[in-house]
N, C-alpha and C. Protein backbone atom coordinates (compact mmCIF):
# COMPACT_ATOMS: atom_id res chain seq x y z
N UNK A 1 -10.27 30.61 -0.50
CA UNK A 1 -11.14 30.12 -1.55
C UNK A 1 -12.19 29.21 -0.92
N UNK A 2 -13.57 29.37 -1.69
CA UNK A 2 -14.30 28.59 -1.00
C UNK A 2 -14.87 27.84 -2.18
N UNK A 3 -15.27 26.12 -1.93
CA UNK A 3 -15.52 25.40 -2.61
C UNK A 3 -16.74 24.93 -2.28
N UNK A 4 -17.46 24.50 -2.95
CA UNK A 4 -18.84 23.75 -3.09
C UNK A 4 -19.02 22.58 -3.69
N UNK A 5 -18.82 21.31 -3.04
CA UNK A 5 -19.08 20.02 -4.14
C UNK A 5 -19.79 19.23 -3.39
N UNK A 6 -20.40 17.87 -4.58
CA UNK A 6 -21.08 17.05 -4.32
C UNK A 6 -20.29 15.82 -4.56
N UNK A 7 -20.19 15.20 -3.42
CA UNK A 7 -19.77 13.24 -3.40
C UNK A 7 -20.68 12.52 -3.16
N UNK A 8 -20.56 11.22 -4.18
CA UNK A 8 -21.13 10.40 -4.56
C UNK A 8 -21.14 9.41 -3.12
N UNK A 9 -21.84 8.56 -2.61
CA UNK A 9 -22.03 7.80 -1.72
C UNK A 9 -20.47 7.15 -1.04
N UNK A 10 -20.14 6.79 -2.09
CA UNK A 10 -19.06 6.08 -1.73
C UNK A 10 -18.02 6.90 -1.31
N UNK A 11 -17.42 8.28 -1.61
CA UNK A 11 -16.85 9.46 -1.15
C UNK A 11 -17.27 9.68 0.09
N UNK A 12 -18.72 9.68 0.31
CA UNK A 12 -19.17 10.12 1.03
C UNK A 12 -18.45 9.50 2.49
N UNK A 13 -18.61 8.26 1.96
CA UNK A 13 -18.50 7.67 3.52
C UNK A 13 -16.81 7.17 3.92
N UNK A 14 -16.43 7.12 2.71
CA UNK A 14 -14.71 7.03 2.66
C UNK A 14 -14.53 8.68 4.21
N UNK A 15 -15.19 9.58 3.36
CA UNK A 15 -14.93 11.04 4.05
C UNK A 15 -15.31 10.69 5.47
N UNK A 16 -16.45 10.61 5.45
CA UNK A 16 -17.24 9.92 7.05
C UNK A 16 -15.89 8.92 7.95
N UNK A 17 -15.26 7.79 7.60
CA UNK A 17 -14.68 7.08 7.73
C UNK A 17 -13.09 7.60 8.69
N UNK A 18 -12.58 8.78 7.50
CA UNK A 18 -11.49 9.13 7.77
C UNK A 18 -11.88 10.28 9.04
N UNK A 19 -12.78 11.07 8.73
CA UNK A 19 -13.13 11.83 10.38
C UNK A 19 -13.36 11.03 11.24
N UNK A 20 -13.70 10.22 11.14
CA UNK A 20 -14.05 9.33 12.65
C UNK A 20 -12.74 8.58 13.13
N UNK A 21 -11.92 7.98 12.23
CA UNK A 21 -10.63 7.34 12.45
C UNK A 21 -9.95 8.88 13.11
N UNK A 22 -9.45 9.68 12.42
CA UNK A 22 -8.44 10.91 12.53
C UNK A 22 -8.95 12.04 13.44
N UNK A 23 -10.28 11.92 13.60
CA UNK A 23 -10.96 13.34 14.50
C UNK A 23 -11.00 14.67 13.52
N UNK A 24 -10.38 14.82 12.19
CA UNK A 24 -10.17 15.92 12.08
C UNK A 24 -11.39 16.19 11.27
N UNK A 25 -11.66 17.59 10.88
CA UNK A 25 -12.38 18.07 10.17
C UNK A 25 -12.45 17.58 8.57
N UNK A 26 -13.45 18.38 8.20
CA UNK A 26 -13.27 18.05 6.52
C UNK A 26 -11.69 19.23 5.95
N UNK A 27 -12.02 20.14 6.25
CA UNK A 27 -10.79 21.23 5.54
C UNK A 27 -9.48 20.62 5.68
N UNK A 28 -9.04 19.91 7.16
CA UNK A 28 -8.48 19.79 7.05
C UNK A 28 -7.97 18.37 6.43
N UNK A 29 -8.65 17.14 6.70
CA UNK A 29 -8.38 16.31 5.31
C UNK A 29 -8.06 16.74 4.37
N UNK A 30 -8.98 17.40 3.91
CA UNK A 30 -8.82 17.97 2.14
C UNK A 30 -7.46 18.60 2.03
N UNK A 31 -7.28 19.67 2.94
CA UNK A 31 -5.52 20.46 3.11
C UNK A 31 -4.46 19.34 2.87
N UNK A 32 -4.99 18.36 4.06
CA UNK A 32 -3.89 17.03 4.03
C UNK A 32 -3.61 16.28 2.40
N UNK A 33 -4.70 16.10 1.81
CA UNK A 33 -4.65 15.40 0.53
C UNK A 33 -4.49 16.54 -0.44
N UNK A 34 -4.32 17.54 -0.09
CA UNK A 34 -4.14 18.20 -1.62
C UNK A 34 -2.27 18.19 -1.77
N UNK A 35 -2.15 18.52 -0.45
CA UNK A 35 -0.75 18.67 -0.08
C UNK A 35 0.25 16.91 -0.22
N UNK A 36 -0.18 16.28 0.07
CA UNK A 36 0.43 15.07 -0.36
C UNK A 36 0.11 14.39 -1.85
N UNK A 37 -0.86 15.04 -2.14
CA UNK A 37 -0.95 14.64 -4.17
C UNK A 37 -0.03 15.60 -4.64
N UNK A 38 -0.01 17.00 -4.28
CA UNK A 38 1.06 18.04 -4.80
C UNK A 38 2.46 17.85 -4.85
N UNK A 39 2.64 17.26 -3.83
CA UNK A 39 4.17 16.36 -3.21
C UNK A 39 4.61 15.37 -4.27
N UNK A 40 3.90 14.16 -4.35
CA UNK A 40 3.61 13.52 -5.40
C UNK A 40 3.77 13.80 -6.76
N UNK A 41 3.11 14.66 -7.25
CA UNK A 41 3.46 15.58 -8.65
C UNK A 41 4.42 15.93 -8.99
N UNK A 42 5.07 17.07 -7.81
CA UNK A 42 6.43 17.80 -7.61
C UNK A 42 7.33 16.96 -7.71
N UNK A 43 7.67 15.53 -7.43
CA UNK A 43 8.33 14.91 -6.92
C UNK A 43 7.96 13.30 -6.86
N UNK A 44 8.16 13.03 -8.36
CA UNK A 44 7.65 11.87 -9.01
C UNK A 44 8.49 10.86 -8.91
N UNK A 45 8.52 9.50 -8.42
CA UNK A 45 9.84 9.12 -8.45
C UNK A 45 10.09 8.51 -10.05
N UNK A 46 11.76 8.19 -9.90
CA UNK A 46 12.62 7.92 -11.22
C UNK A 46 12.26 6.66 -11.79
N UNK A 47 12.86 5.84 -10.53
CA UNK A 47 12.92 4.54 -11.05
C UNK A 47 12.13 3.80 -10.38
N UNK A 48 11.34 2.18 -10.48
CA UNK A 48 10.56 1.94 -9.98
C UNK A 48 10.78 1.33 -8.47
N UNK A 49 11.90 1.58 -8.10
CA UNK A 49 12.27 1.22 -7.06
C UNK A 49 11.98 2.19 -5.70
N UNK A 50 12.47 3.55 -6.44
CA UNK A 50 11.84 4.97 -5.52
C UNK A 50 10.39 4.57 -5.52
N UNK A 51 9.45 4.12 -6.65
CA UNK A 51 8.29 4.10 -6.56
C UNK A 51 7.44 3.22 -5.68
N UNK A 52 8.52 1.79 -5.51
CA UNK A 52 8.28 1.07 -4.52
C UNK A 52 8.10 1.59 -3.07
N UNK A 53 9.29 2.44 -2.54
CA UNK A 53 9.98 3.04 -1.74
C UNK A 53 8.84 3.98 -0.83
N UNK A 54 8.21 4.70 -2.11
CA UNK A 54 7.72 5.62 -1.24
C UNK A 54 6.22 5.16 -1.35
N UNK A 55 6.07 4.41 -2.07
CA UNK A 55 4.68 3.32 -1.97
C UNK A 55 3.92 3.14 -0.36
N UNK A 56 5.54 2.90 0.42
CA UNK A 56 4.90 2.50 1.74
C UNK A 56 4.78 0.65 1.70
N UNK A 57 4.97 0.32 0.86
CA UNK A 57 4.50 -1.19 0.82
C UNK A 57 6.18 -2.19 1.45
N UNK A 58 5.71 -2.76 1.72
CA UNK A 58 6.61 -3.92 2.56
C UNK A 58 6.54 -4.87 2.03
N UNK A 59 6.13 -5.70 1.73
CA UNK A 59 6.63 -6.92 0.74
C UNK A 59 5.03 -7.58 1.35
N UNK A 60 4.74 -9.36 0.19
CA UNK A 60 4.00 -10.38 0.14
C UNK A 60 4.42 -11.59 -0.37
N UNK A 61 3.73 -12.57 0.30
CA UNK A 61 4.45 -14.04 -0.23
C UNK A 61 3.50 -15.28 0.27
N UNK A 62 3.75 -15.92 -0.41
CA UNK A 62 2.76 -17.01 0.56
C UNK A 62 3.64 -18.21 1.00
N UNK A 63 3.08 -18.63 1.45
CA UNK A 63 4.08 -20.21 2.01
C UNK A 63 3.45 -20.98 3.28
N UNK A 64 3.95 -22.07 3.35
CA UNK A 64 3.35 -22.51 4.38
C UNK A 64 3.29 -21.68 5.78
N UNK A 65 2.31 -22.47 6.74
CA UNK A 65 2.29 -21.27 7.81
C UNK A 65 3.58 -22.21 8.54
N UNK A 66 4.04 -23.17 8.88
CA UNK A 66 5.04 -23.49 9.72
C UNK A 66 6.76 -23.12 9.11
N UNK A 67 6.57 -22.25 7.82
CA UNK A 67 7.88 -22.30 6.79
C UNK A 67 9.28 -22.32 7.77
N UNK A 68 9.04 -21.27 8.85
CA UNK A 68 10.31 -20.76 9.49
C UNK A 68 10.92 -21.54 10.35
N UNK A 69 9.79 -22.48 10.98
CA UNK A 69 10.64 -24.07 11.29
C UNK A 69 10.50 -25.07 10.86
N UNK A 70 10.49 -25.38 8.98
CA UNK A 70 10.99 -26.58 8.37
C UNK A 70 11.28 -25.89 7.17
N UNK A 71 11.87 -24.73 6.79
CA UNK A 71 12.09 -23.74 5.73
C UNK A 71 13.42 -24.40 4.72
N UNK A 72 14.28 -25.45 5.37
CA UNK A 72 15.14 -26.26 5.04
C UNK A 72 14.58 -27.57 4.32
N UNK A 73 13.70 -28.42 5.10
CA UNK A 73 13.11 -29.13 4.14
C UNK A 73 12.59 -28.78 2.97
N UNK A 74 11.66 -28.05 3.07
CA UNK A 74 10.97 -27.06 2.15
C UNK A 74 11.56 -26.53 1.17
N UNK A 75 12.74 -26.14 0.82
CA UNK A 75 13.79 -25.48 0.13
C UNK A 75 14.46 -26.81 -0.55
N UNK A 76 14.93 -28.07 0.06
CA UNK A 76 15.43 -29.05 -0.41
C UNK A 76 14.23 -30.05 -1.25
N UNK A 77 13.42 -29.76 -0.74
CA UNK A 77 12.25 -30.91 -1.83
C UNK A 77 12.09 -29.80 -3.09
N UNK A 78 12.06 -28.42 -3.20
CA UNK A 78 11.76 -27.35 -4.30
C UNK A 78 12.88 -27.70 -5.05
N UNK A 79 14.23 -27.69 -4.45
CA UNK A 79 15.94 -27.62 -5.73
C UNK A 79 15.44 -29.07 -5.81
N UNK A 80 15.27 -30.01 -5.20
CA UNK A 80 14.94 -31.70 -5.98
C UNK A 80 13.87 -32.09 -6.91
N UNK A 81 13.05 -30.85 -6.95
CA UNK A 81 12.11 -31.22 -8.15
C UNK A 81 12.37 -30.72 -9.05
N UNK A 82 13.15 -29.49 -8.86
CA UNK A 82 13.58 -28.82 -10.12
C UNK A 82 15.35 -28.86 -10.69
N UNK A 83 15.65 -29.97 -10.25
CA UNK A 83 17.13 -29.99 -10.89
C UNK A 83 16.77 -31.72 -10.34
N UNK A 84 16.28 -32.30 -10.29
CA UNK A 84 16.25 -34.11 -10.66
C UNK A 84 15.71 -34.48 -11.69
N UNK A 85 16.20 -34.63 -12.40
CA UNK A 85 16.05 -34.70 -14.27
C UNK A 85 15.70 -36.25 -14.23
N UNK A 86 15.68 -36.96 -13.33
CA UNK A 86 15.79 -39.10 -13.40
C UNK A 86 15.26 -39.23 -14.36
């Protein structure tokens, strides 16, 4: 099958972007993304945990940048503000 379309600027260069990162052609991007949205479809996850799962995502948090060596203080001034009723 042969296709003919027009992308808007911003497509455009998303497309531009991913050939230059990957080397590959346009067909085959497009092969790549039709085949992993199809996947997707086929194979929706259940609960939002699969959805997490196959998200790819790893977790976020903020905190101080030194947390992991004073993560004890830090933890003891949080339970003393929130359970010291004085």
């Amino acid at each position: 099958m042969q296709i003919t379309t027009q992308l808007d600027d911003d497509a455009a260069n998303k497309l531009t972007y991913i050939q230059q990162q990957t080397g590959q052609d346009t067909e085959t991007i497009l092969k790549v993304a039709i085949d992993e949205y199809y996947q997707k479809l086929q194979h929706p996850p259940k609960t939002p945990l699969e959805a997490l799962t196959q998200s790819g995502f790893i977790g976020c948090g903020s905190a101080e940048p030194d947390l992991s060596v004073n993560y004890k203080t830090v933890l003891q001034e949080e339970l003393e503000k929130k359970y010291d009723h004085r």
